[in-house]
C-alpha atoms as a PDB file:
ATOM      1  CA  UNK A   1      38.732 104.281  83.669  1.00  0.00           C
ATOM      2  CA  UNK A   2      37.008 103.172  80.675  1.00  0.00           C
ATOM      3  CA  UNK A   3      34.241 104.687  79.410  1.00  0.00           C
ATOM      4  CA  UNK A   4      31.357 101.853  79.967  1.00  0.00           C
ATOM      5  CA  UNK A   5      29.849 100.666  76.202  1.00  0.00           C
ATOM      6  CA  UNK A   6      25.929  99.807  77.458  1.00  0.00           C
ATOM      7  CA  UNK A   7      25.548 103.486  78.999  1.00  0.00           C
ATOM      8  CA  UNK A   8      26.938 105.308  75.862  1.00  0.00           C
ATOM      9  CA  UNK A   9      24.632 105.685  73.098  1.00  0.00           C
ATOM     10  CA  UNK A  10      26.706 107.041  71.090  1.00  0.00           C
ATOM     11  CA  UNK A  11      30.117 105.746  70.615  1.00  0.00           C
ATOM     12  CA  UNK A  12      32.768 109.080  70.743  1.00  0.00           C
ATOM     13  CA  UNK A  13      35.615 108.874  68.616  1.00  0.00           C
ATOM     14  CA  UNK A  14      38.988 109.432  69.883  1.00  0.00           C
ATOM     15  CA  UNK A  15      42.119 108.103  70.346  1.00  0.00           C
ATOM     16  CA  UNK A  16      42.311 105.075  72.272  1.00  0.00           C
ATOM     17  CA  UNK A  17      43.704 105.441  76.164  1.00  0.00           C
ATOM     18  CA  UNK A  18      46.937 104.100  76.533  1.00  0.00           C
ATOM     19  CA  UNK A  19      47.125 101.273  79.798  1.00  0.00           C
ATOM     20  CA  UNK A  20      49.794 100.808  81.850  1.00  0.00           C
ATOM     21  CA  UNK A  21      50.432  98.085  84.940  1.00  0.00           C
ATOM     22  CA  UNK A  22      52.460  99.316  88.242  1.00  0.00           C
ATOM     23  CA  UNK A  23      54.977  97.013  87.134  1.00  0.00           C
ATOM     24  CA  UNK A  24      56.021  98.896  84.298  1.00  0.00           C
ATOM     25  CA  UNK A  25      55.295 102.360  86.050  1.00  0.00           C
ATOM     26  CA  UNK A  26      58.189 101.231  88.519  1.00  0.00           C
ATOM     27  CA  UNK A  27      60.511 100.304  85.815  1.00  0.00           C
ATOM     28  CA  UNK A  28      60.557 104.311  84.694  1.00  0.00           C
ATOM     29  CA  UNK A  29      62.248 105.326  88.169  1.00  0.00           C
ATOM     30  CA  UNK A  30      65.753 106.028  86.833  1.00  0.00           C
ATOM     31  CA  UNK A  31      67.561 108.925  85.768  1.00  0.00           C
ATOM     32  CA  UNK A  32      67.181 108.235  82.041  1.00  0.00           C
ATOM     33  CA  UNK A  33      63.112 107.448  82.206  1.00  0.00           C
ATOM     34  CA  UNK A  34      60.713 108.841  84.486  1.00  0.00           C
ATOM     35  CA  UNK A  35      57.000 108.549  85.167  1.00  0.00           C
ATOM     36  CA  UNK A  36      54.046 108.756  88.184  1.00  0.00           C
ATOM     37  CA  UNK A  37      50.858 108.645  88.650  1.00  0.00           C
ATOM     38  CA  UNK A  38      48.078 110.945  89.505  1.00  0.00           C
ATOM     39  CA  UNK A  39      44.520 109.420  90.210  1.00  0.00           C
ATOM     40  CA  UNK A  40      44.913 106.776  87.934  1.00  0.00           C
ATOM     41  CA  UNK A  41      46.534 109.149  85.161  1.00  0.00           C
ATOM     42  CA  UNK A  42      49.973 108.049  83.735  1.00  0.00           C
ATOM     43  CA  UNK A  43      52.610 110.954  83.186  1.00  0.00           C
ATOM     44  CA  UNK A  44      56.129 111.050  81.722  1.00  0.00           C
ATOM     45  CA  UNK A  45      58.102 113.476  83.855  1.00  0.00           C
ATOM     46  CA  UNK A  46      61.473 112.521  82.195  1.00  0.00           C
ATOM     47  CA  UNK A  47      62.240 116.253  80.764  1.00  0.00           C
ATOM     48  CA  UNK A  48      59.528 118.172  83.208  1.00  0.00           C
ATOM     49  CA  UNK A  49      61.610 117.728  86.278  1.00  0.00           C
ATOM     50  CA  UNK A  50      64.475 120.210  85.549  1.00  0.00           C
ATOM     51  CA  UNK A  51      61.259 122.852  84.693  1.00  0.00           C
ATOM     52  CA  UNK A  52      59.188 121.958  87.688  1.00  0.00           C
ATOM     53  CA  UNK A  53      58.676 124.950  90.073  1.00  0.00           C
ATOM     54  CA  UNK A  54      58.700 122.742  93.038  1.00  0.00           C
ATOM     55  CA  UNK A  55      62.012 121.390  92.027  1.00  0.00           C
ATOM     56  CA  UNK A  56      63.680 118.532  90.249  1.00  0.00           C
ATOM     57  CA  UNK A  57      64.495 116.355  93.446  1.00  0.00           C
ATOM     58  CA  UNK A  58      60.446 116.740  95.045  1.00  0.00           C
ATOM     59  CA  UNK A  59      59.162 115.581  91.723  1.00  0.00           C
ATOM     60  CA  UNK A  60      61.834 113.338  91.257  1.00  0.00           C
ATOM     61  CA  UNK A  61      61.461 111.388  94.302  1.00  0.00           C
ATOM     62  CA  UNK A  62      58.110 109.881  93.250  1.00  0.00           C
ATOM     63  CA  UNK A  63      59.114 108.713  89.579  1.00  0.00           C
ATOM     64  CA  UNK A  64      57.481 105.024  89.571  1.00  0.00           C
ATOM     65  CA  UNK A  65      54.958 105.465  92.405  1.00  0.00           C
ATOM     66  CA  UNK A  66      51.385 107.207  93.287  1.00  0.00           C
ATOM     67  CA  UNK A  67      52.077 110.572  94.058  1.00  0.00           C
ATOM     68  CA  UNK A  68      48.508 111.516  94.285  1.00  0.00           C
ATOM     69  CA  UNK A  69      48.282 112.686  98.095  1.00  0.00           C
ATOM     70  CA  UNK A  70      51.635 114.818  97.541  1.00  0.00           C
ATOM     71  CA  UNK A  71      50.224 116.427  94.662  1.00  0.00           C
ATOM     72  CA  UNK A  72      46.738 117.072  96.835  1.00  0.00           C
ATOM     73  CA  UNK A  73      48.871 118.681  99.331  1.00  0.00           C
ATOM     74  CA  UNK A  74      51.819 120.628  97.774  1.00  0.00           C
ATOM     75  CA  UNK A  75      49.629 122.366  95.329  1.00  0.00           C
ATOM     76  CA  UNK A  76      46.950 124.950  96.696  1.00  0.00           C
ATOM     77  CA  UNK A  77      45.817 125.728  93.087  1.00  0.00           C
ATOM     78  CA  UNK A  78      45.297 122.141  91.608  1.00  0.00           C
ATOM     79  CA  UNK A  79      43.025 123.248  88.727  1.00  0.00           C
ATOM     80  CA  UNK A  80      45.603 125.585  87.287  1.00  0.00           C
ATOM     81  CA  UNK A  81      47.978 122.910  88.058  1.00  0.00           C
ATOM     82  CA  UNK A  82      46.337 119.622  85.848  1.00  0.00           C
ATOM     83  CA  UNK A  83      45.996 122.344  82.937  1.00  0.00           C
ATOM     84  CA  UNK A  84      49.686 122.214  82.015  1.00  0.00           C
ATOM     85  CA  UNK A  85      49.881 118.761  83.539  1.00  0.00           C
ATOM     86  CA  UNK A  86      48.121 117.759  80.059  1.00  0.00           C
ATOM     87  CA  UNK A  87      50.853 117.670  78.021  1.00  0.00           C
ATOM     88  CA  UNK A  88      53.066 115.010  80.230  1.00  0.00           C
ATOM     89  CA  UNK A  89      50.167 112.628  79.761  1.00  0.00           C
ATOM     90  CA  UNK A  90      50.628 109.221  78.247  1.00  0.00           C
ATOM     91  CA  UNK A  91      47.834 107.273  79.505  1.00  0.00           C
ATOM     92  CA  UNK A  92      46.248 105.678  82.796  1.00  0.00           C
ATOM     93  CA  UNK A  93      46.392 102.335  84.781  1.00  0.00           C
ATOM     94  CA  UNK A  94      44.607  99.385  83.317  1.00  0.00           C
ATOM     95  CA  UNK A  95      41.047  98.626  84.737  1.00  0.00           C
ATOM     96  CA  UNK A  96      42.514  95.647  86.910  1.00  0.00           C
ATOM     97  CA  UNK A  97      45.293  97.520  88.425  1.00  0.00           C
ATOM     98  CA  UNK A  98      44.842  98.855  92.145  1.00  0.00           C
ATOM     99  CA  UNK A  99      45.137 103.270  92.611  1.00  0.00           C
ATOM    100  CA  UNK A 100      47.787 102.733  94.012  1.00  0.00           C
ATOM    101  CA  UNK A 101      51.276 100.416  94.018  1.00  0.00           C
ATOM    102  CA  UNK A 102      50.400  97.530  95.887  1.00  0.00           C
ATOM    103  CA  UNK A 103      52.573  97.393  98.161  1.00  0.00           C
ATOM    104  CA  UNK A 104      50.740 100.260  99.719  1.00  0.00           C
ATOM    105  CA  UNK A 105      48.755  99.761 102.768  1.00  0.00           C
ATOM    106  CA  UNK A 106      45.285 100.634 101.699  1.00  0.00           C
ATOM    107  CA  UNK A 107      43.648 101.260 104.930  1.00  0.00           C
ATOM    108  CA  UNK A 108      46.167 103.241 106.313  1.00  0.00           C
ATOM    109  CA  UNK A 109      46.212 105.193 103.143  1.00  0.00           C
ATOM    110  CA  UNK A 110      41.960 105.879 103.174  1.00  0.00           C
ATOM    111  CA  UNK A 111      41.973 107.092 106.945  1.00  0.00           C
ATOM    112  CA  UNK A 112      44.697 109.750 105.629  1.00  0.00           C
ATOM    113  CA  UNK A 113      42.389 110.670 103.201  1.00  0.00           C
ATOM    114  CA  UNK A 114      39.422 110.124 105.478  1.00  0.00           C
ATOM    115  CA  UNK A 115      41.451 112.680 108.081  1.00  0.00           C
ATOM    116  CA  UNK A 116      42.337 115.188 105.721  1.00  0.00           C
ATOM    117  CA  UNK A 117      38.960 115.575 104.219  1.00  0.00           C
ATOM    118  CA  UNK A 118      37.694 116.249 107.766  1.00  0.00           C
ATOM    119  CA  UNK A 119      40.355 119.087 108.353  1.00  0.00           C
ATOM    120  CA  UNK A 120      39.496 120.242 105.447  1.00  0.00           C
ATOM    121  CA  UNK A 121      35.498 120.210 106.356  1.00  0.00           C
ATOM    122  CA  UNK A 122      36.603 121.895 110.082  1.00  0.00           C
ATOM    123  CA  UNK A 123      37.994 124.502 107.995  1.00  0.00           C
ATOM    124  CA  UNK A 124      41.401 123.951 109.785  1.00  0.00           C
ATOM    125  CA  UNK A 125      43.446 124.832 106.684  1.00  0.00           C
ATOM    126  CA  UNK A 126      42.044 128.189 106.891  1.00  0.00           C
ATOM    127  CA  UNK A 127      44.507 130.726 108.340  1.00  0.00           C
ATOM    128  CA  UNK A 128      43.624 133.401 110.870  1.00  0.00           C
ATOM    129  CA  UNK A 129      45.521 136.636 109.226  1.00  0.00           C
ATOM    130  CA  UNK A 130      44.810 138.541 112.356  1.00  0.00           C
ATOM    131  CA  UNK A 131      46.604 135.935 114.465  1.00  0.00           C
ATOM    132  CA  UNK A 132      49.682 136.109 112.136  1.00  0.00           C
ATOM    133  CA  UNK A 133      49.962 139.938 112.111  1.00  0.00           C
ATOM    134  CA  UNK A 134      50.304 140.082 115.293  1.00  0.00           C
ATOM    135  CA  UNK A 135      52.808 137.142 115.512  1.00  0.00           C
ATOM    136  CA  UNK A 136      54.850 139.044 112.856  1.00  0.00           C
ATOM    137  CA  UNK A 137      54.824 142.290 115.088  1.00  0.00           C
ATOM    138  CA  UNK A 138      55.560 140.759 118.376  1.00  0.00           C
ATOM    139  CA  UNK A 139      58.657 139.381 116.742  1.00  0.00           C
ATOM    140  CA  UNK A 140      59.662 142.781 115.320  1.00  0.00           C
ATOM    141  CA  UNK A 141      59.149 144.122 119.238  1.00  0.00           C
ATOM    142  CA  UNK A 142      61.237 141.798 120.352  1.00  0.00           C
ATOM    143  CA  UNK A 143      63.756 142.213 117.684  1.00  0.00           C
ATOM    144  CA  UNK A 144      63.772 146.080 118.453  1.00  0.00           C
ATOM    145  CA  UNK A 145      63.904 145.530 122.317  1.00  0.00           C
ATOM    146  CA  UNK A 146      67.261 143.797 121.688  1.00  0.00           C
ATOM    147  CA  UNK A 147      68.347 146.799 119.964  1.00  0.00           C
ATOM    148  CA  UNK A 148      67.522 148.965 122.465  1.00  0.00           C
ATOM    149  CA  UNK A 149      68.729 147.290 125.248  1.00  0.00           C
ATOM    150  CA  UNK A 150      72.143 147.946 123.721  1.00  0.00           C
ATOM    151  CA  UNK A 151      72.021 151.002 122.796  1.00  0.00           C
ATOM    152  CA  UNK A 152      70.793 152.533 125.872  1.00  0.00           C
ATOM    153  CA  UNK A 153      72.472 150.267 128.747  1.00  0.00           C
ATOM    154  CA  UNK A 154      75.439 149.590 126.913  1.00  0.00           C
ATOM    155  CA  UNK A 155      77.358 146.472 126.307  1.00  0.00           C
ATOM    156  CA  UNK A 156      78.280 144.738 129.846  1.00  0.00           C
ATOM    157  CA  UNK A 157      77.128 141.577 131.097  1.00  0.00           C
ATOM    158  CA  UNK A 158      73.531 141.569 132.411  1.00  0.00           C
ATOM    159  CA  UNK A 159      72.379 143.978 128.642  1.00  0.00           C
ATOM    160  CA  UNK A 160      74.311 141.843 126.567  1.00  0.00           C
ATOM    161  CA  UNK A 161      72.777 138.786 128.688  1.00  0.00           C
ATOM    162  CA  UNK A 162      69.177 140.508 128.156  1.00  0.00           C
ATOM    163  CA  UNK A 163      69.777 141.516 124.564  1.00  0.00           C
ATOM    164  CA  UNK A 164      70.666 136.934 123.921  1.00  0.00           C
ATOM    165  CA  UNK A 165      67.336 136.474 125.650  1.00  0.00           C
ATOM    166  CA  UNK A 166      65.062 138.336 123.607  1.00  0.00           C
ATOM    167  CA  UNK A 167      67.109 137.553 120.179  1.00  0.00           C
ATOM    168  CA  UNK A 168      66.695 133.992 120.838  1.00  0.00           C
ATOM    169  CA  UNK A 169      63.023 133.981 121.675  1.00  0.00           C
ATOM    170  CA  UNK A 170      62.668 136.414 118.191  1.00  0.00           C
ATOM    171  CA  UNK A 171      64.751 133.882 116.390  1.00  0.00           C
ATOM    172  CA  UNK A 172      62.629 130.659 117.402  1.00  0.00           C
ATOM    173  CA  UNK A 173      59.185 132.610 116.760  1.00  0.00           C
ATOM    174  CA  UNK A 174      60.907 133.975 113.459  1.00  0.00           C
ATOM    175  CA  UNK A 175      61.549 130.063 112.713  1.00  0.00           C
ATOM    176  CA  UNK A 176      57.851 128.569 113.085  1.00  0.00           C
ATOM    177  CA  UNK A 177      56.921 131.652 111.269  1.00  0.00           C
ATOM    178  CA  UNK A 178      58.560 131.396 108.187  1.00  0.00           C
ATOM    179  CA  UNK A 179      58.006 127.495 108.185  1.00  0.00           C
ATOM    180  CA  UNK A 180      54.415 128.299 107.700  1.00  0.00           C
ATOM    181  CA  UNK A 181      54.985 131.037 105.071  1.00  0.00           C
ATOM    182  CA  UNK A 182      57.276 128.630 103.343  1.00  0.00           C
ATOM    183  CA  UNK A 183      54.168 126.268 102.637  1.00  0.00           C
ATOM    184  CA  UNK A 184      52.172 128.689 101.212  1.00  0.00           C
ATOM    185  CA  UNK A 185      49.723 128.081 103.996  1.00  0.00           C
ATOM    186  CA  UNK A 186      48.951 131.837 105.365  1.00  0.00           C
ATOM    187  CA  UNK A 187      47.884 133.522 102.163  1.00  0.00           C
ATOM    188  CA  UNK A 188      45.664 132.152  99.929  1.00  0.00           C
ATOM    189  CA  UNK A 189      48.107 133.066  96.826  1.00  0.00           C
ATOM    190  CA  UNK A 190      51.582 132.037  95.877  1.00  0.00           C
ATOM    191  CA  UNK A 191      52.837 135.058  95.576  1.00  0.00           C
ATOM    192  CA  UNK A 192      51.920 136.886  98.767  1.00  0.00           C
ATOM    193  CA  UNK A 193      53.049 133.579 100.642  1.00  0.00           C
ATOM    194  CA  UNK A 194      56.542 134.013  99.234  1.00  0.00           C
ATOM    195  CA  UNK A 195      56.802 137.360  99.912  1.00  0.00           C
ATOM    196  CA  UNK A 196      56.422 137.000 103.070  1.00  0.00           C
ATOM    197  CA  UNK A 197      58.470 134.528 103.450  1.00  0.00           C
ATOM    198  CA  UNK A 198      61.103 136.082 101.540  1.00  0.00           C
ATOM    199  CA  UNK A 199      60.974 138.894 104.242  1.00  0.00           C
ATOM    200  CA  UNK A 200      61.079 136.724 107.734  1.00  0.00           C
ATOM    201  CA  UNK A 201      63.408 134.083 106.678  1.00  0.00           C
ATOM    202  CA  UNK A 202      65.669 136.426 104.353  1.00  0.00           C
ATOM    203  CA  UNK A 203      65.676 139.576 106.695  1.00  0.00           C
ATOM    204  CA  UNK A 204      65.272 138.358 110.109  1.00  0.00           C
ATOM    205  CA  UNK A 205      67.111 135.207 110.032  1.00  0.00           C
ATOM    206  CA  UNK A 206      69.208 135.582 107.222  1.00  0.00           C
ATOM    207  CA  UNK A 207      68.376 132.210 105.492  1.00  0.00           C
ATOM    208  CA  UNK A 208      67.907 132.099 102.044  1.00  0.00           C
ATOM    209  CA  UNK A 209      64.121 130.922 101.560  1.00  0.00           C
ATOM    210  CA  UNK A 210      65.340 129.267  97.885  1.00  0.00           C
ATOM    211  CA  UNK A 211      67.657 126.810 100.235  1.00  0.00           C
ATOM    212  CA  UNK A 212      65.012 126.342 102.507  1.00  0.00           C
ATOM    213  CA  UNK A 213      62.080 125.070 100.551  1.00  0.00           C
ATOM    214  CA  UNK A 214      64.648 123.149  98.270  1.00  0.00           C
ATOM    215  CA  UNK A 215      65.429 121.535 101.330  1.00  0.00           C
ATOM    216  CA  UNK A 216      62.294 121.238 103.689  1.00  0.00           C
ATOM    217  CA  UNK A 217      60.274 120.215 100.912  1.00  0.00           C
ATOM    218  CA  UNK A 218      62.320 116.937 100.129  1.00  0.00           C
ATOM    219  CA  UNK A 219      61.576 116.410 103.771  1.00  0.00           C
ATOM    220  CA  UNK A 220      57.754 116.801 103.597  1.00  0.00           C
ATOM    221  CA  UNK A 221      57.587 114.457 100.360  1.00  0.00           C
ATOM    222  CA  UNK A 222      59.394 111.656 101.931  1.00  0.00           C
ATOM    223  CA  UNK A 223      60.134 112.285 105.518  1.00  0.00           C
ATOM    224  CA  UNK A 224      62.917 109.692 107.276  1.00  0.00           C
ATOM    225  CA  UNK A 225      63.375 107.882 103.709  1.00  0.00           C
ATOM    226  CA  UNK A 226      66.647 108.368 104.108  1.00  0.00           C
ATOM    227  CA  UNK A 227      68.523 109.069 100.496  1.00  0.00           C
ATOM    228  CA  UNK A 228      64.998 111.343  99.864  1.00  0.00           C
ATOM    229  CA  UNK A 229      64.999 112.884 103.295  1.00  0.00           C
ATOM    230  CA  UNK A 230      67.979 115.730 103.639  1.00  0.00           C
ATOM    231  CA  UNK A 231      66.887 116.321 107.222  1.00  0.00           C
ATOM    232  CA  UNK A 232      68.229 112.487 107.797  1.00  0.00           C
ATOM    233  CA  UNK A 233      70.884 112.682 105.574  1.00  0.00           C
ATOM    234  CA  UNK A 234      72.551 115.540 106.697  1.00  0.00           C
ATOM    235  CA  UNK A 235      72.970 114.125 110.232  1.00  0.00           C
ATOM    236  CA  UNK A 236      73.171 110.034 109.477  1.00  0.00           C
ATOM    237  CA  UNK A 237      75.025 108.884 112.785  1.00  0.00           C
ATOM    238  CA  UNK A 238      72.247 110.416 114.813  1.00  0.00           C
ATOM    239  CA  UNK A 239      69.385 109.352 113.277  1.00  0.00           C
ATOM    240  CA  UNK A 240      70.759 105.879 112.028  1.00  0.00           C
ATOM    241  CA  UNK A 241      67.880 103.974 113.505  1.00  0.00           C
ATOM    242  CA  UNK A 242      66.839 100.611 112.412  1.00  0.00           C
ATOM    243  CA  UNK A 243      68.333  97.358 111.082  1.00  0.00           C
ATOM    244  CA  UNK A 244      67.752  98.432 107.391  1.00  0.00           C
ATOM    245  CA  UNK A 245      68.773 102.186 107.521  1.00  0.00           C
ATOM    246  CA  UNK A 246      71.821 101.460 109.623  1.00  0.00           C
ATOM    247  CA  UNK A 247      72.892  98.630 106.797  1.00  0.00           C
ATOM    248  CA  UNK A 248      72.589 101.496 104.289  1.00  0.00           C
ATOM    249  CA  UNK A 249      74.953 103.650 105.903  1.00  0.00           C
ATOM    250  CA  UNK A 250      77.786 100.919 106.228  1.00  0.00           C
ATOM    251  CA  UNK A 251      77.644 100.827 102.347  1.00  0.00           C
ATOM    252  CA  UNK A 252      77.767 103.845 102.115  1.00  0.00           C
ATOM    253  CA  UNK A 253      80.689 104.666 104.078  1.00  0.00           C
ATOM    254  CA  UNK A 254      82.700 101.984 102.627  1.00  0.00           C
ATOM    255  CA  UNK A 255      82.157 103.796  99.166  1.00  0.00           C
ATOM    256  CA  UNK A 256      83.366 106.544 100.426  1.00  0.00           C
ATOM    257  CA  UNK A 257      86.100 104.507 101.863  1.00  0.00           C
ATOM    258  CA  UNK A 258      87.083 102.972  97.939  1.00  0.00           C
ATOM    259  CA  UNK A 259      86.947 106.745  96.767  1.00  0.00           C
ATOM    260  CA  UNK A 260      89.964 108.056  99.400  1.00  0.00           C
ATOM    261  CA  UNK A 261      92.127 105.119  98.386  1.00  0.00           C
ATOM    262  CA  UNK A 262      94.167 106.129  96.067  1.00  0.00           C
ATOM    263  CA  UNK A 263      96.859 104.455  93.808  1.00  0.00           C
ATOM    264  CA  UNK A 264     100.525 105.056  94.797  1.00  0.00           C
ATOM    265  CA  UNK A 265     102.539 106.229  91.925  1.00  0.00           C
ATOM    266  CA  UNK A 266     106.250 105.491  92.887  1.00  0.00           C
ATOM    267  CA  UNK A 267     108.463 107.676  90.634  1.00  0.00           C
ATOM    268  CA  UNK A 268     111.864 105.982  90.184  1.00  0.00           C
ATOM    269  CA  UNK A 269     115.425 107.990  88.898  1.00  0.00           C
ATOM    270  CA  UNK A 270     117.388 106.264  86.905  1.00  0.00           C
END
């Protein structure tokens, strides 16, 4: 906001902030023109999606709106983070406009804020490391008592019956595992998170981790918007709940209708 004129003394010079209304904040939501806001803070994101580390899509899916509470929680290092966000800046909201679009619910929106400030204060986002040691190496047991089932009792029914068993539990443990690694929340830093991750989802489930985050993070900015949300999308006659969604999908399947018709070409000899 504005700096108030009675409590400064002395006037600073600088260049005066640029103020925007939500109304033209949602007009930059397109491919062409893109911008979002960050408490208050304007930024053009046109040419920083293709270079954001998160992805283009994450970033891309809150062009025109507040994306304040993603940023909060997709970022662990946020005062790194605003350093190089300095550059994308172009100005803030106007003094009259509401923090966020106002079609927002604002209650619902300050208990989420009021919730995740007491998590926070619990010191619930803090990860046990000895608890996920040993989650790791109970998976690798169970992983190796597959193998050995095998190799010592052989291949028939009841082993091989055994062997699915313990694989399947593995797998499943494997799953939630690497879901947590995968948002950077059992490490304090980046890097060993990925790692990690790397190692579960790559090595014991054989799952790219690039594919996954690409993917599950989409989900975790916009959950069931379908369009945003691939976990909707990529099953949309199961999930097709809802008089508005389900009217989406009929247009949708009548484009794809247009695209398989195709014009007949009739060749005639003369």
């Amino acid at each position: 906001m504005a700096p108030d004129p009675v409590a400064a003394k002395t006037p600073v010079q600088g260049p005066t902030p640029r103020y925007f209304t939500w109304d033209e904040v949602a007009q930059r939501s397109g491919c062409e023109e893109r911008w979002l806001v960050i408490d208050r803070k304007v930024y053009d994101i046109s040419e920083f999606t293709r270079r954001h580390p998160g992805g283009s899509r994450v970033i891309s899916h809150y062009a025109g709106q507040d994306a304040t509470d993603p940023f909060v929680a997709f970022h662990s290092n946020k005062g790194l983070v605003k350093k190089y966000m300095n550059s994308l800046l172009i100005g803030e909201l106007s003094p009259e406009q509401p923090s966020f679009e106002p079609t927002k619910n604002k209650e619902l929106t300050d208990e989420f804020r009021e919730l995740r400030a007491t998590v926070e204060q619990m010191g619930l986002m803090k990860a046990n490391h000895v608890f996920f040691l040993l989650y790791l190496l109970h998976i690798l047991l169970l992983d190796g008592a597959a193998w050995l089932t095998l190799w010592i009792f052989g291949t028939s029914f009841l082993p091989f019956l055994l062997c699915a068993v313990l694989l399947t539990a593995a797998q499943i443990q494997a799953g939630w595992l690497q879901h947590d690694l995968g948002h950077l929340s059992v490490f304090s830093t980046s890097k060993w998170n990925h790692l990690v991750h790397h190692f579960v989802i790559g090595h014991l489930k054989g799952v790219p981790a690039s594919w996954w985050n690409h993917m599950h993070f989409q989900h975790h900015a916009k959950p069931n918007c379908f369009g945003k949300d691939p976990d909707i999308n990529m099953h949309p006659f199961f999930f097709a709940l809802g008089k508005i969604l389900s009217v989406e999908l009929g247009k949708q399947k009548k484009k794809r209708k247009k695209k398989k018709k195709k014009p007949k070409i009739h060749s005639y000899k003369g």
